[in-house]
Structures are given as structure tokens and as C-alpha cells.
C-alpha atoms as a PDB file:
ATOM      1  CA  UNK A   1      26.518  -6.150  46.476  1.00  0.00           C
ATOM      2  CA  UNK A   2      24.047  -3.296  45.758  1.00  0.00           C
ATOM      3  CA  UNK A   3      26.780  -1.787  44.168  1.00  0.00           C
ATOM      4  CA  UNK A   4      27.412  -4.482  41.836  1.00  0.00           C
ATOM      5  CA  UNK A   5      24.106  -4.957  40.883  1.00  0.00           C
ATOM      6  CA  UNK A   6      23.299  -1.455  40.556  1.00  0.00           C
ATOM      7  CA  UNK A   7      26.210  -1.693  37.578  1.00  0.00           C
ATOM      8  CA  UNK A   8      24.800  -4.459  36.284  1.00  0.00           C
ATOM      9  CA  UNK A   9      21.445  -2.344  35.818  1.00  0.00           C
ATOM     10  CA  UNK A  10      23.161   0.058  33.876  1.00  0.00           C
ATOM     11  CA  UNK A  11      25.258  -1.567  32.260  1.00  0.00           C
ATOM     12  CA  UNK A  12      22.143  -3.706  31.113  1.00  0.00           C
ATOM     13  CA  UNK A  13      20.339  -0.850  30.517  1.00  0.00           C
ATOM     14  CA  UNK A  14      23.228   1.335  28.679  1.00  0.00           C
ATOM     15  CA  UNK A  15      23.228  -2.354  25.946  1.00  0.00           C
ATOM     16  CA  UNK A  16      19.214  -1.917  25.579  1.00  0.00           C
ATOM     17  CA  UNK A  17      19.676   1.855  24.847  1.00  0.00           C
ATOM     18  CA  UNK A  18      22.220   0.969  22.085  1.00  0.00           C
ATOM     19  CA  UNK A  19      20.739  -1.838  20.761  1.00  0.00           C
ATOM     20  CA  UNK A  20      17.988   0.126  20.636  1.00  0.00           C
ATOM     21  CA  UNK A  21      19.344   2.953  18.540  1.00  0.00           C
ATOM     22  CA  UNK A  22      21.409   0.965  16.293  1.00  0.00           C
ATOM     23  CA  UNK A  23      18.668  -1.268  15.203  1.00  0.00           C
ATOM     24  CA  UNK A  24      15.988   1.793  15.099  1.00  0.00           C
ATOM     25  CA  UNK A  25      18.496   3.196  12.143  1.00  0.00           C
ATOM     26  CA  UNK A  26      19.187  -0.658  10.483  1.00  0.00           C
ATOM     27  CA  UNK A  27      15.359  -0.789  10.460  1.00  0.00           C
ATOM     28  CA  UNK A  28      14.906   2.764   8.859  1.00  0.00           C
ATOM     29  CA  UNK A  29      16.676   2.200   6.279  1.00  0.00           C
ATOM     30  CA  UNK A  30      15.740  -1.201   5.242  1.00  0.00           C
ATOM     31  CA  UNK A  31      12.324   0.257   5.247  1.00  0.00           C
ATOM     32  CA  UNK A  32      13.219   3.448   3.541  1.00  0.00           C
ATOM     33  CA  UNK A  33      15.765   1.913   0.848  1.00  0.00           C
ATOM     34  CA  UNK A  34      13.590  -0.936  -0.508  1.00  0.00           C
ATOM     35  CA  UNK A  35      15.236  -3.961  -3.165  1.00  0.00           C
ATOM     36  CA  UNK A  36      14.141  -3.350  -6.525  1.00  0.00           C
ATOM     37  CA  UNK A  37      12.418  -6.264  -8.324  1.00  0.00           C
ATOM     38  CA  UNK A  38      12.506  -5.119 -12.119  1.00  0.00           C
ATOM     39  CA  UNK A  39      10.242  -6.658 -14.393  1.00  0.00           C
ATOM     40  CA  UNK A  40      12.422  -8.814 -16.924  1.00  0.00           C
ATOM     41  CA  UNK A  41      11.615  -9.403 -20.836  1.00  0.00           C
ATOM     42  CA  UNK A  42      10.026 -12.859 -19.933  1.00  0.00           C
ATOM     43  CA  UNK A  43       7.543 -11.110 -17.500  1.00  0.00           C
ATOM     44  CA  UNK A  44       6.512  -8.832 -19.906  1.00  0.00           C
ATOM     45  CA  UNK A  45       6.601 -11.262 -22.947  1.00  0.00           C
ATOM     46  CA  UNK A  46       4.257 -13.273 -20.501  1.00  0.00           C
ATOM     47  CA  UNK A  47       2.166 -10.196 -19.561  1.00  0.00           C
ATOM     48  CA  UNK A  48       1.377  -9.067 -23.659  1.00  0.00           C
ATOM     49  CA  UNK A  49       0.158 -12.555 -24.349  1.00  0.00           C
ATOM     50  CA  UNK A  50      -2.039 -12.376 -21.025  1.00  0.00           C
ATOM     51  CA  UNK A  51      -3.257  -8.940 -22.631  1.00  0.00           C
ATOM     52  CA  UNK A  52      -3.579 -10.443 -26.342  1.00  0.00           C
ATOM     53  CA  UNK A  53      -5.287 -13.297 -24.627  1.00  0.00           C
ATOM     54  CA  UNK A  54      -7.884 -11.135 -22.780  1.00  0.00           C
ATOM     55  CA  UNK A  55      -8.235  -9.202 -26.114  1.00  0.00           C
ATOM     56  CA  UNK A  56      -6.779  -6.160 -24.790  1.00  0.00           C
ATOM     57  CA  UNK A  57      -4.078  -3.843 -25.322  1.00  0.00           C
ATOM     58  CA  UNK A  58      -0.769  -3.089 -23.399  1.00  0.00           C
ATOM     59  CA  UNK A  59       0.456   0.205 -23.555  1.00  0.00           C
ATOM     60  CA  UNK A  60       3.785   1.284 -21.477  1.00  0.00           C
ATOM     61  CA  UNK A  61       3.277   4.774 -19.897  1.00  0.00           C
ATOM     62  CA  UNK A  62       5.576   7.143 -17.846  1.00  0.00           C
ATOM     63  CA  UNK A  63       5.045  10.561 -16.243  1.00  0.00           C
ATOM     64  CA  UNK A  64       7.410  12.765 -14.299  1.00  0.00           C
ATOM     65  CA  UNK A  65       6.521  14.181 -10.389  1.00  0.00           C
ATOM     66  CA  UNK A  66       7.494  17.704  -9.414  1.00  0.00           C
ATOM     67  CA  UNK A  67      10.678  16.750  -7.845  1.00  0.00           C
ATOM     68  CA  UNK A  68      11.652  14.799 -11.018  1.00  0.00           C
ATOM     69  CA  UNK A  69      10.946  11.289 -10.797  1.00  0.00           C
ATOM     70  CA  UNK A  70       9.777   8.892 -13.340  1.00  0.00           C
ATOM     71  CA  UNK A  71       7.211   6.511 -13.107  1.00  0.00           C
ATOM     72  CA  UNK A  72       6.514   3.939 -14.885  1.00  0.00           C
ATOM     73  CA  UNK A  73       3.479   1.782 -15.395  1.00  0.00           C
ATOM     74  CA  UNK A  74       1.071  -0.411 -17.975  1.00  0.00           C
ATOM     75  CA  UNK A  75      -2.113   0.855 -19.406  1.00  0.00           C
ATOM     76  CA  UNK A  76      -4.240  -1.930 -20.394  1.00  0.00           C
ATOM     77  CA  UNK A  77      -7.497  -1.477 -22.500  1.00  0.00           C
ATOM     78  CA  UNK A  78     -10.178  -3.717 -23.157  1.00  0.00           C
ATOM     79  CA  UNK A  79     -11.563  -4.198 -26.463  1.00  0.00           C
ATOM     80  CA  UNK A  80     -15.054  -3.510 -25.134  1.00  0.00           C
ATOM     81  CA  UNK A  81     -14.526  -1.155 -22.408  1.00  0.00           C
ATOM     82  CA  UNK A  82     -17.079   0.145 -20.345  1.00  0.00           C
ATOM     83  CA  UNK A  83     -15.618   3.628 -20.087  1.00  0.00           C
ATOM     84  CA  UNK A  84     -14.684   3.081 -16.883  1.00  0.00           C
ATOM     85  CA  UNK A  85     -10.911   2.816 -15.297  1.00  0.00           C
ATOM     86  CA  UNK A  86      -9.121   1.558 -12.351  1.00  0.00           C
ATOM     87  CA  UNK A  87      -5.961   2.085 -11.049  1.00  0.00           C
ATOM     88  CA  UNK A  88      -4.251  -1.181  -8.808  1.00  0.00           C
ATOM     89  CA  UNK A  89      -1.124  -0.582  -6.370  1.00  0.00           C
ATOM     90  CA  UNK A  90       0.819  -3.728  -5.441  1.00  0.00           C
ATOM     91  CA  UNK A  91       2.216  -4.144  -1.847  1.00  0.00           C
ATOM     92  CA  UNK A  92       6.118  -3.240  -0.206  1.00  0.00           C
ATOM     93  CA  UNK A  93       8.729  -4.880  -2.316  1.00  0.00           C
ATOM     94  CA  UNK A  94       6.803  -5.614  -5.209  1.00  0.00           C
ATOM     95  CA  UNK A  95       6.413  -4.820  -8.661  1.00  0.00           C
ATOM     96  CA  UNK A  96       2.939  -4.021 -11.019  1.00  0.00           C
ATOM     97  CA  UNK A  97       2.699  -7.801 -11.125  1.00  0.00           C
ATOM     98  CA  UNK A  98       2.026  -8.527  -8.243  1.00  0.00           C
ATOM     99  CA  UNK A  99      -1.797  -6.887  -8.921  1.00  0.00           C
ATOM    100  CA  UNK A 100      -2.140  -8.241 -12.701  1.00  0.00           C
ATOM    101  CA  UNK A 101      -4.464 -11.089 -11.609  1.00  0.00           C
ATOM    102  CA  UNK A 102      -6.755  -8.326 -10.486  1.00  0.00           C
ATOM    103  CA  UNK A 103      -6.211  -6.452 -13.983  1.00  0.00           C
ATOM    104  CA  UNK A 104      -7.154  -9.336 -15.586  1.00  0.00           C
ATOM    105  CA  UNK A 105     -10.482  -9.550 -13.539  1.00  0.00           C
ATOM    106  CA  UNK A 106     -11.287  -6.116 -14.337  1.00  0.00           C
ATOM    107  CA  UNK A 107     -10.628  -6.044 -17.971  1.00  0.00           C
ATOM    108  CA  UNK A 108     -12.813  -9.067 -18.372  1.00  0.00           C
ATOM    109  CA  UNK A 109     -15.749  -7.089 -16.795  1.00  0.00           C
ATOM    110  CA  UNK A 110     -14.688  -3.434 -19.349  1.00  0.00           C
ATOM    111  CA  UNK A 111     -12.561  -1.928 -17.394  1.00  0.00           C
ATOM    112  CA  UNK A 112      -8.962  -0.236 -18.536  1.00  0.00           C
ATOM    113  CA  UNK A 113      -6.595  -0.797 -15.778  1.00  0.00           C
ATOM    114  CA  UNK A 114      -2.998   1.457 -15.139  1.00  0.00           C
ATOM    115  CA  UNK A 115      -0.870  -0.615 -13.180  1.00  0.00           C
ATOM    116  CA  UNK A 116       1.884   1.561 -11.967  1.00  0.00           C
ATOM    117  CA  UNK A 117       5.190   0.285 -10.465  1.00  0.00           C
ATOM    118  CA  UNK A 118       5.382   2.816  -7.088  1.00  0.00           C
ATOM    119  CA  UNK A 119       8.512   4.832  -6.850  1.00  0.00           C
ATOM    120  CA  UNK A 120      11.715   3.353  -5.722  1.00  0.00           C
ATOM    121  CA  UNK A 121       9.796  -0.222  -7.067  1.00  0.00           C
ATOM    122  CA  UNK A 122      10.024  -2.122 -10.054  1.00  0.00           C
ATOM    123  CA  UNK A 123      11.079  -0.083 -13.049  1.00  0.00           C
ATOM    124  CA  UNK A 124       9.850   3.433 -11.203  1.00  0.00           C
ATOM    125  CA  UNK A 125      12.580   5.924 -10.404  1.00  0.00           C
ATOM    126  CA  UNK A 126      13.025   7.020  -6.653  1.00  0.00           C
ATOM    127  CA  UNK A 127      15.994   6.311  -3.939  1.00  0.00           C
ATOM    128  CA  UNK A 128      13.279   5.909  -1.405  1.00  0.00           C
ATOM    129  CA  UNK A 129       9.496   4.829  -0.476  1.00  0.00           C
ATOM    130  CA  UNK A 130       7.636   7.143   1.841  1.00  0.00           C
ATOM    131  CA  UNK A 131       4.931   4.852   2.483  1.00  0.00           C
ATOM    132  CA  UNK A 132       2.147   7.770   1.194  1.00  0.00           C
ATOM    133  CA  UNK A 133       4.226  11.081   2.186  1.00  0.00           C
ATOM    134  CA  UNK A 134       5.303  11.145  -1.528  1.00  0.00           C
ATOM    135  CA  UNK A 135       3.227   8.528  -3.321  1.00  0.00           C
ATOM    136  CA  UNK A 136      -0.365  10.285  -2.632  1.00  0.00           C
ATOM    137  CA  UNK A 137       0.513  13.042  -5.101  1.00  0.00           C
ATOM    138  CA  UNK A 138       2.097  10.453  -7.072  1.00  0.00           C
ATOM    139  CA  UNK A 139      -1.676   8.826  -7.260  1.00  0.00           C
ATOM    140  CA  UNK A 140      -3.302  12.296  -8.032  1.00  0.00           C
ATOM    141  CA  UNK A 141      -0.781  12.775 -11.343  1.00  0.00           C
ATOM    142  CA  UNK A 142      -1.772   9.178 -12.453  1.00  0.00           C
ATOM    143  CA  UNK A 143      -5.880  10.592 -12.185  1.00  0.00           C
ATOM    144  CA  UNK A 144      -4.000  13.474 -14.430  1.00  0.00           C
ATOM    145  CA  UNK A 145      -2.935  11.054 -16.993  1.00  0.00           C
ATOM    146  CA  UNK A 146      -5.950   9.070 -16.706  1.00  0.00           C
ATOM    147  CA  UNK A 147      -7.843  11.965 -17.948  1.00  0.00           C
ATOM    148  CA  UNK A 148      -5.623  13.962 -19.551  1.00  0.00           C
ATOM    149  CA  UNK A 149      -5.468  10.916 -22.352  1.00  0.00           C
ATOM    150  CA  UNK A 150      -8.571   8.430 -21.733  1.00  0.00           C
ATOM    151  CA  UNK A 151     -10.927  10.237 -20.224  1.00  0.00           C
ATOM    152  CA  UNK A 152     -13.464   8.009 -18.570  1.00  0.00           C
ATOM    153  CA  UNK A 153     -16.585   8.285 -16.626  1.00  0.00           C
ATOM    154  CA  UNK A 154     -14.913   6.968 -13.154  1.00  0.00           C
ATOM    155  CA  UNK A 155     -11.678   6.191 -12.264  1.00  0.00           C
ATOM    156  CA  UNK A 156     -11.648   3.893  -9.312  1.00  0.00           C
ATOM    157  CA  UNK A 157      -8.670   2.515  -7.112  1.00  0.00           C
ATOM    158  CA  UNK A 158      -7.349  -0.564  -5.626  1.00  0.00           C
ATOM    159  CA  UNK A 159      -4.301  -1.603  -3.467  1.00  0.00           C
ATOM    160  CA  UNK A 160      -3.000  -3.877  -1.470  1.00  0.00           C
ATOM    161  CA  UNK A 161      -0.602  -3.854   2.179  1.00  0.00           C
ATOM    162  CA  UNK A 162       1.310  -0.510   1.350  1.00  0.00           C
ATOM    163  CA  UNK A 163      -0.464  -0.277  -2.195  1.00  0.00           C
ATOM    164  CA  UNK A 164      -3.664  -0.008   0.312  1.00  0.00           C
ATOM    165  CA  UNK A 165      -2.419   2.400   2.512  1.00  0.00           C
ATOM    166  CA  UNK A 166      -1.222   4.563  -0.231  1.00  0.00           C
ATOM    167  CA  UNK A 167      -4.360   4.775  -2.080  1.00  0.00           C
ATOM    168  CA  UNK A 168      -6.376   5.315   0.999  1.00  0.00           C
ATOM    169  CA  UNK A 169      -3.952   8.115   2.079  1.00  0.00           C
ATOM    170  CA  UNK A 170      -4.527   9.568  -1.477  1.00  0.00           C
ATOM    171  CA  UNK A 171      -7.772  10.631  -0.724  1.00  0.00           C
ATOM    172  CA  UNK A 172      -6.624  13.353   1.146  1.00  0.00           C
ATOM    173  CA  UNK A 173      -5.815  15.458  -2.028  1.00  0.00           C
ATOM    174  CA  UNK A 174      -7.652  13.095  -4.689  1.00  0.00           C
ATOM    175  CA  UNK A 175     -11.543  13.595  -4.443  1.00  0.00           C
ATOM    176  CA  UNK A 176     -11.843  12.179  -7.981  1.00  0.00           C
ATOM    177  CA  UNK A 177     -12.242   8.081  -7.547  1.00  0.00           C
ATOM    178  CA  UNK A 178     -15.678   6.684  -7.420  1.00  0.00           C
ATOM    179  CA  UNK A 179     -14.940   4.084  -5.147  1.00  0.00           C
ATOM    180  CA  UNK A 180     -11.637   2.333  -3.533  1.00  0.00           C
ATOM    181  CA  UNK A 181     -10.707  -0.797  -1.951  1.00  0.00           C
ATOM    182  CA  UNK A 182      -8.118  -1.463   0.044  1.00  0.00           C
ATOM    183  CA  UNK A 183      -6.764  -4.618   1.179  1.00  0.00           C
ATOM    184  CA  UNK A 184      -4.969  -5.463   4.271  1.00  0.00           C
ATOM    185  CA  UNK A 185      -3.578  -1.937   5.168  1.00  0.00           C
ATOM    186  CA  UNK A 186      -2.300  -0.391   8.107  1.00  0.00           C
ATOM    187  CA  UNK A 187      -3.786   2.516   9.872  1.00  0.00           C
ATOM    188  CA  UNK A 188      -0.417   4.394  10.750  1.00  0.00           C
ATOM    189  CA  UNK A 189       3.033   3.906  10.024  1.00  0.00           C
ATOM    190  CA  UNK A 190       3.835   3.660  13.689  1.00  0.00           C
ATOM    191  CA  UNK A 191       0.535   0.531  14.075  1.00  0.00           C
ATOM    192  CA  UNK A 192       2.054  -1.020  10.879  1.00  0.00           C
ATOM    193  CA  UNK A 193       5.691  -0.825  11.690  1.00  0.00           C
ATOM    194  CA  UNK A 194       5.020  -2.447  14.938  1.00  0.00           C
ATOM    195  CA  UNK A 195       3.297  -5.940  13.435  1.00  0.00           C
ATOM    196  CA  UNK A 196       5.844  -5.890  10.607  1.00  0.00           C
ATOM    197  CA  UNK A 197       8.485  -5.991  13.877  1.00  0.00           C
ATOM    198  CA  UNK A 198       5.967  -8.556  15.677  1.00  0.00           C
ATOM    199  CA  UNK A 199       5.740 -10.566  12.357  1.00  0.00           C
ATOM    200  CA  UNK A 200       9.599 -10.722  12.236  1.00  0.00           C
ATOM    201  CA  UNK A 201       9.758 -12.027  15.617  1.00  0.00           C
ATOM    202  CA  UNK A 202       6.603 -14.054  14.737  1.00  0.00           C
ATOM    203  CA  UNK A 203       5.088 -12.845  18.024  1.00  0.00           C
ATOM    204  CA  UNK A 204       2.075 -10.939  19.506  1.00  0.00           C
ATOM    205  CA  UNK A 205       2.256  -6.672  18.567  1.00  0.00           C
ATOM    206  CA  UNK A 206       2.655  -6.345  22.381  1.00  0.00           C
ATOM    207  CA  UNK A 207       6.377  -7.492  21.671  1.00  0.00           C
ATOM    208  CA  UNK A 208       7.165  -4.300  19.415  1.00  0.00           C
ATOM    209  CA  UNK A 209       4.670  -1.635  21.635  1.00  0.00           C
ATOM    210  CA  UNK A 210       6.964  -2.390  24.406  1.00  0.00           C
ATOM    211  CA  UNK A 211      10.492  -4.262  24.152  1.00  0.00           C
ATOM    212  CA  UNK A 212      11.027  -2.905  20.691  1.00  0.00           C
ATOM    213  CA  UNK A 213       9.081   0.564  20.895  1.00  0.00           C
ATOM    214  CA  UNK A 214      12.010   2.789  21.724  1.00  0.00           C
ATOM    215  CA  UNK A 215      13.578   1.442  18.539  1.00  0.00           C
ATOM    216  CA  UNK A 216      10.596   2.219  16.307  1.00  0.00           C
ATOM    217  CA  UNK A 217      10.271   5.550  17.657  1.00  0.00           C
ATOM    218  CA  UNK A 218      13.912   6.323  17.001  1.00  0.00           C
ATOM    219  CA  UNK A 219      13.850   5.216  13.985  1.00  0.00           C
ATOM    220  CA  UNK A 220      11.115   7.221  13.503  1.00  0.00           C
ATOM    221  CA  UNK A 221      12.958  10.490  14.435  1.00  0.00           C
ATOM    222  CA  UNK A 222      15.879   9.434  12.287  1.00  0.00           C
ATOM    223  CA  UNK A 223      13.393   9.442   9.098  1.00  0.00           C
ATOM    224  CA  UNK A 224      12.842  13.183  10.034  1.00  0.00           C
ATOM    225  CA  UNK A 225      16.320  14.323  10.925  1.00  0.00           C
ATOM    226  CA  UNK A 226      18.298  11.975   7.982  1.00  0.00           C
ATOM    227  CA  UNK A 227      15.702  12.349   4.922  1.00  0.00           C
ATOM    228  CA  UNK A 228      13.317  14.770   6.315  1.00  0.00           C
ATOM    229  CA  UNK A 229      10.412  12.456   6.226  1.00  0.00           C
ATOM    230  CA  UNK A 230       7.625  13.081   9.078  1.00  0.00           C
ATOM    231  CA  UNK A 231       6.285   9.007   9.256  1.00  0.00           C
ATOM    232  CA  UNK A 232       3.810  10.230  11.709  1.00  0.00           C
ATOM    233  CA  UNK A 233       2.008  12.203   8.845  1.00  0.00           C
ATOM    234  CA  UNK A 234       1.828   8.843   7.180  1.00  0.00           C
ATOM    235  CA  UNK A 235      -2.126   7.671   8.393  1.00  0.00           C
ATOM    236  CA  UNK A 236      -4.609   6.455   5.872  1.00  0.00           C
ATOM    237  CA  UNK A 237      -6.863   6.603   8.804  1.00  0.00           C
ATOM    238  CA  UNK A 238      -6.241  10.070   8.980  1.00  0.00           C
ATOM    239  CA  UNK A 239      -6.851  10.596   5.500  1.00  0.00           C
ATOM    240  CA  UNK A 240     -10.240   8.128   5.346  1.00  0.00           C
ATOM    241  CA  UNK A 241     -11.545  10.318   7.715  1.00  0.00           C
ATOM    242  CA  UNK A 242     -12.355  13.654   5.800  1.00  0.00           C
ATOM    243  CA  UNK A 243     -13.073  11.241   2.785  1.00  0.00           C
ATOM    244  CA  UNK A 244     -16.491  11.360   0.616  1.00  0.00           C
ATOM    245  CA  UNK A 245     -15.138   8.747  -1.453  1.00  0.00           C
ATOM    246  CA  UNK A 246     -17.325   5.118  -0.970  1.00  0.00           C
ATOM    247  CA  UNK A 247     -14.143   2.910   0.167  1.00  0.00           C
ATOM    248  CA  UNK A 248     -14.620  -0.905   1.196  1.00  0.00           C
ATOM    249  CA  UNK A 249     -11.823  -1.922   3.587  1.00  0.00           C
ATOM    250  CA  UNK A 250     -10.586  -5.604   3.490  1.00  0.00           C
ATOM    251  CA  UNK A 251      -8.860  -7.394   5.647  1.00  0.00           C
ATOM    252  CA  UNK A 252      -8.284 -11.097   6.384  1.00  0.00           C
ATOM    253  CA  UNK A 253      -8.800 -12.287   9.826  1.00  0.00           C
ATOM    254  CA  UNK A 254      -5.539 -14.421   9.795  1.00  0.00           C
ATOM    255  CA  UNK A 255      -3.522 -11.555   8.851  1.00  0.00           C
ATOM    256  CA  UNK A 256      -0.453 -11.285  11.406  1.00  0.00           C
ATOM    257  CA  UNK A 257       1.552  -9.413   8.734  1.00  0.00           C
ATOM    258  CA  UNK A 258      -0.895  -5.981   9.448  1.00  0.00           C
ATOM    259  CA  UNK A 259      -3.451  -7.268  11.789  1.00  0.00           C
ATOM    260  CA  UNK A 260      -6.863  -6.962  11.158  1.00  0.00           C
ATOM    261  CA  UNK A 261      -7.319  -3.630  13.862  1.00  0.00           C
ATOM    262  CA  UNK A 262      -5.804  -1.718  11.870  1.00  0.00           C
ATOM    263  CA  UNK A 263      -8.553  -1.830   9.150  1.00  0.00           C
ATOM    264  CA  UNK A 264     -10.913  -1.559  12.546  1.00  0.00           C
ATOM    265  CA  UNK A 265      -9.035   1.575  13.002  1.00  0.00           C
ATOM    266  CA  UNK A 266      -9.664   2.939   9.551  1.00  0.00           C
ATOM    267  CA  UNK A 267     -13.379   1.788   9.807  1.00  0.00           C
ATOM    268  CA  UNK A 268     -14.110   3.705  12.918  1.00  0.00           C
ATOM    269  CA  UNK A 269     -12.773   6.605  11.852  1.00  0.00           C
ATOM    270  CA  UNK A 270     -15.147   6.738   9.029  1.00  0.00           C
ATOM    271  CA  UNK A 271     -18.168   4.909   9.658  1.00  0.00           C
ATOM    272  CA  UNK A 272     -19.229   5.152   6.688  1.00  0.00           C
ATOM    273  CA  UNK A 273     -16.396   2.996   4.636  1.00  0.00           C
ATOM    274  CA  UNK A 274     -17.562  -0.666   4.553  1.00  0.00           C
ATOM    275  CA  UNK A 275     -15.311  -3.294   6.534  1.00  0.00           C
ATOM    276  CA  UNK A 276     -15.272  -7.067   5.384  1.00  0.00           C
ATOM    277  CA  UNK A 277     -13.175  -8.996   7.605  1.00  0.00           C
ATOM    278  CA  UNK A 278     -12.745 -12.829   5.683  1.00  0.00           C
ATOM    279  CA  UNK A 279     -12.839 -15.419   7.896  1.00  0.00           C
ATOM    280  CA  UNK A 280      -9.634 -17.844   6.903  1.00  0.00           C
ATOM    281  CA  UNK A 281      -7.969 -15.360   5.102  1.00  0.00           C
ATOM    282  CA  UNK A 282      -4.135 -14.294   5.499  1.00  0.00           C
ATOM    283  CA  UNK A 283      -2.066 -10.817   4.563  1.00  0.00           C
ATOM    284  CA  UNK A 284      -3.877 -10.098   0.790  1.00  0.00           C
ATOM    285  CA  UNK A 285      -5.346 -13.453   0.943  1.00  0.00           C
ATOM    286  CA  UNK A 286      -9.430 -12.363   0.520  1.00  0.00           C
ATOM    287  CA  UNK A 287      -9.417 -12.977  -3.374  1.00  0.00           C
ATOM    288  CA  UNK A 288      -8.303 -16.513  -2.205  1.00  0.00           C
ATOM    289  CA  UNK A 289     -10.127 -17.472   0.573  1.00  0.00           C
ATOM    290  CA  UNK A 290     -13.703 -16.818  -0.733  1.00  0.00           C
ATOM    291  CA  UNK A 291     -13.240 -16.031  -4.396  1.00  0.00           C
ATOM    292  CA  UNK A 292     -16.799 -15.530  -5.294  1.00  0.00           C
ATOM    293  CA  UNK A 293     -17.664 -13.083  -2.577  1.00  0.00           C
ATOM    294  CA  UNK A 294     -14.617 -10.872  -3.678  1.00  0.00           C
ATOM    295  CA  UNK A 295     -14.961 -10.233  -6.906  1.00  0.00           C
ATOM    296  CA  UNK A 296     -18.995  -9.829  -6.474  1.00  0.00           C
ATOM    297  CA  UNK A 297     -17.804  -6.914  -3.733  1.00  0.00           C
ATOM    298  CA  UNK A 298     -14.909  -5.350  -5.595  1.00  0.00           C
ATOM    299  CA  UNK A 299     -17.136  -5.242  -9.258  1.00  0.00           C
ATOM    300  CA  UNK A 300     -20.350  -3.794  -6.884  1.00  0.00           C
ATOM    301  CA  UNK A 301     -18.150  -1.283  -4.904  1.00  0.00           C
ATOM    302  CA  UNK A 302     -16.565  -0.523  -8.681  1.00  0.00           C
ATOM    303  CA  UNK A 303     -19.789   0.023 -10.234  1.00  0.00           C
ATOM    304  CA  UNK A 304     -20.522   3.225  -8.149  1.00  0.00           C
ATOM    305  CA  UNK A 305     -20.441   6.694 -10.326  1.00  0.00           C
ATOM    306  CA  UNK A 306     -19.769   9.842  -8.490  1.00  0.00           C
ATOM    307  CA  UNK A 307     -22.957  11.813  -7.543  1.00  0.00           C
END
């Protein structure tokens, strides 16, 4: 009978080791090797009469990284700018859409606004998304262009989910914003891969620290050995900080996409960032759930000039 069972353990275990490993690898690459969701004529047909609307101007814009990549992105311009400029990164999956309705609060107020697609997203070159590895220098050639051809008095930042964590993690090299915001990012790769596996499962992060950990962690290792990206290097709480830069962290306190401790995290590691958690509020949800008291915190953060 021990016998027997004793099999049974291993052969229980030996299934939980594989299923482990395979999935750790499905997961990688799912993460790593995003679907594209290009923006189609109707989009942008929609997006230049939002523009001419707004009295503004529309400008497609490209520039090319060191290891050749092109980027893509809209410039918009106000027709009574306030010299100022932002830059807005939308969230995993998504395209420069998905952070237009901000554009369109900032140009109202003066501001010109790039909105870039990130790479391997929308109509941005790239076979894969490094989650801030890749994109943070990415950021600091857009601050280039931003200068190089409309050179304004502060550039400023805002992003949202892994448009958040991005910009955040760009302040490791980038000391030129005024001011971010970032929305509803997480602290590490490891923290936000395990509530994007808890989300899946629609459970408690407990579920992926434990049951699912080994998985995470080899997919981890996989990143490194397969496309020689080190995920543990990706941590906007790393980068936050040694930060100057004023950033305002939000988070919503009914986010179980990237739970709300992971902006906690960021916080504490930098005191001196501001942290509004918004009661009633899911993932990227703040603008929604208490309108006025967003935009009267993004426009004050945004109205900050470097010292």
C-alpha cells in the first residue's frame, strides 16, 4: 500500500512538474508575442474629425530605435497651445486609441499630445513587448523627437496598465518629464504576472504565489534563455525609486486585473510620489469613477515645470 501510494505521489507530482513547465512556456509567449490591433482607415477617418473638431492638428510621426524598429505614433497640436506637451501610453494589447479620450482632455486645456502605438502594438514594428526592458529607451527617443521638432517648455507623461509601468520604468534613463501619472500599474513583472494569472482564474493572487508560482518562474527563465530578456529587471518600482520626477500613482480600489498593492509598492518606495487610490474604481477605471477629481489631479500634477 505505501508503495502504491508513494507512486501515486510521484506520479502526481511528475504531472504538476510538467504541467508546470509546459504552461510556464504557453504563458511566455502569449505574453511576449502580443495580437496586433492595427488602427483601420475608419479609426483614423474618425480620429482627424475628433482633431478638426477640437481645432487641432493630426500629424503621423515615426522614428527608428537603435536595433531598427519603427514606431509609429500621432502628434496632435492645439490651435492655442500652451507650449507644453504630453506623451500618453495605452495598456497590453492595445493600440494609441485606447488613450485618445485623454488627448482630447489635454488638447482642450493647450496641450500637444504624441500618442505612440508601443512596439509590437498597433501599427509599431517589433516581434515582441518587453514590458519596459526595451520600451524605456523607446520613451527617451520620443522626448528626442519631442524636442528635436516642437520644443516645449515641459514634456509630461501618462500611461495606463503596461503603458503605466513603462513610463514609470522610463524614468530610470529619462530625467526630462515634469510630472507623470500612471494608472493602474504593476510594481514588478513577477507581482503583475501573478494577478494577471489570478485574474484568469478569477481568484485571490495567493492562487498564482503558490499553485501556479513554479510556472511563472519558469516562464520567467525561459524569457532569459529563449529571447534573452531578464523580466526581473522589469520594476517600475525600482525605477520610481531613484526618481526626482513629481509622479502621481493611480489606482482603483476594485482593480483585480493589477491590484491596488502594487501601486502601494511603488508608493513606498518613493514616498514622495503621490498615491490616489479611487474608491469604486476598476483596472483604468479612475477617469470614470470620479471624473471631476481626475482631470482636476492629472491638469494640477501637469501644470508642474521642472525646477
Amino acid at each position: 500500500m505505501k508503495r502504491k501510494l508513494r507512486l501515486f505521489a510521484y506520479s502526481v507530482l511528475s504531472l504538476y512538474l510538467l504541467a508546470s513547465f509546459v504552461s510556464g512556456i504557453a504563458l511566455t509567449e502569449f505574453c511576449l508575442k502580443l495580437p496586433k490591433h492595427a488602427i483601420t482607415q475608419e479609426y483614423r477617418t474618425v480620429a482627424l474629425q475628433r482633431a478638426a473638431a477640437l481645432h487641432s492638428s493630426l500629424d503621423e510621426v515615426s522614428i527608428r530605435t537603435p536595433d531598427g524598429t519603427i514606431l509609429r505614433a500621432w502628434y496632435l497640436q492645439p490651435a492655442e497651445p500652451n507650449h507644453d506637451a504630453a506623451i500618453l501610453l495605452h495598456g497590453v494589447t492595445d493600440n494609441r486609441l485606447g488613450v485618445a479620450g485623454y488627448a482630447e482632455l489635454l488638447l482642450k486645456h493647450g496641450y500637444s499630445v504624441l500618442l505612440p502605438d508601443m512596439r509590437d502594438h498597433g501599427e509599431s514594428d517589433g516581434q515582441i513587448a518587453s514590458y519596459g526592458l526595451r520600451e524605456g529607451g523607446d520613451i527617451h527617443q520620443w522626448v528626442d523627437w519631442i524636442y528635436q521638432t516642437h520644443p516645449p517648455h515641459c514634456v509630461y507623461g501618462f500611461g495606463e496598465s503596461m503603458g503605466a509601468a513603462i513610463i514609470l520604468q522610463s524614468l530610470a534613463s529619462e530625467s526630462r518629464f515634469c510630472a507623470v501619472a500612471a494608472e493602474s500599474s504593476f510594481a514588478t513583472f513577477r507581482d503583475g504576472a501573478y494577478d494577471r494569472v489570478s485574474g484568469m482564474l478569477q481568484s485571490r493572487p495567493w492562487i498564482a504565489k503558490t499553485i501556479f508560482r513554479p510556472a511563472i518562474e519558469i516562464g520567467i527563465l525561459y524569457a532569459r534563455l529563449r529571447y534573452s530578456l531578464n523580466l526581473n529587471q522589469v520594476s517600475p518600482e525600482h525605477a520610481v525609486s531613484g526618481s526626482n520626477t513629481p509622479v502621481l500613482l493611480i489606482h482603483g480600489v476594485e482593480d483585480v486585473n493589477i491590484w491596488p498593492r502594487n501601486s502601494k509598492a511603488i508608493h513606498n518606495a518613493n514616498p514622495r510620489t503621490d498615491l490616489w487610490l479611487v474608491p469604486r474604481a476598476a483596472h483604468c477605471g479612475a477617469w470614470q469613477a470620479s471624473p471631476q477629481e481626475f482631470e482636476t489631479r492629472l491638469l494640477r500634477l501637469f501644470s508642474q515645470k521642472r525646477l
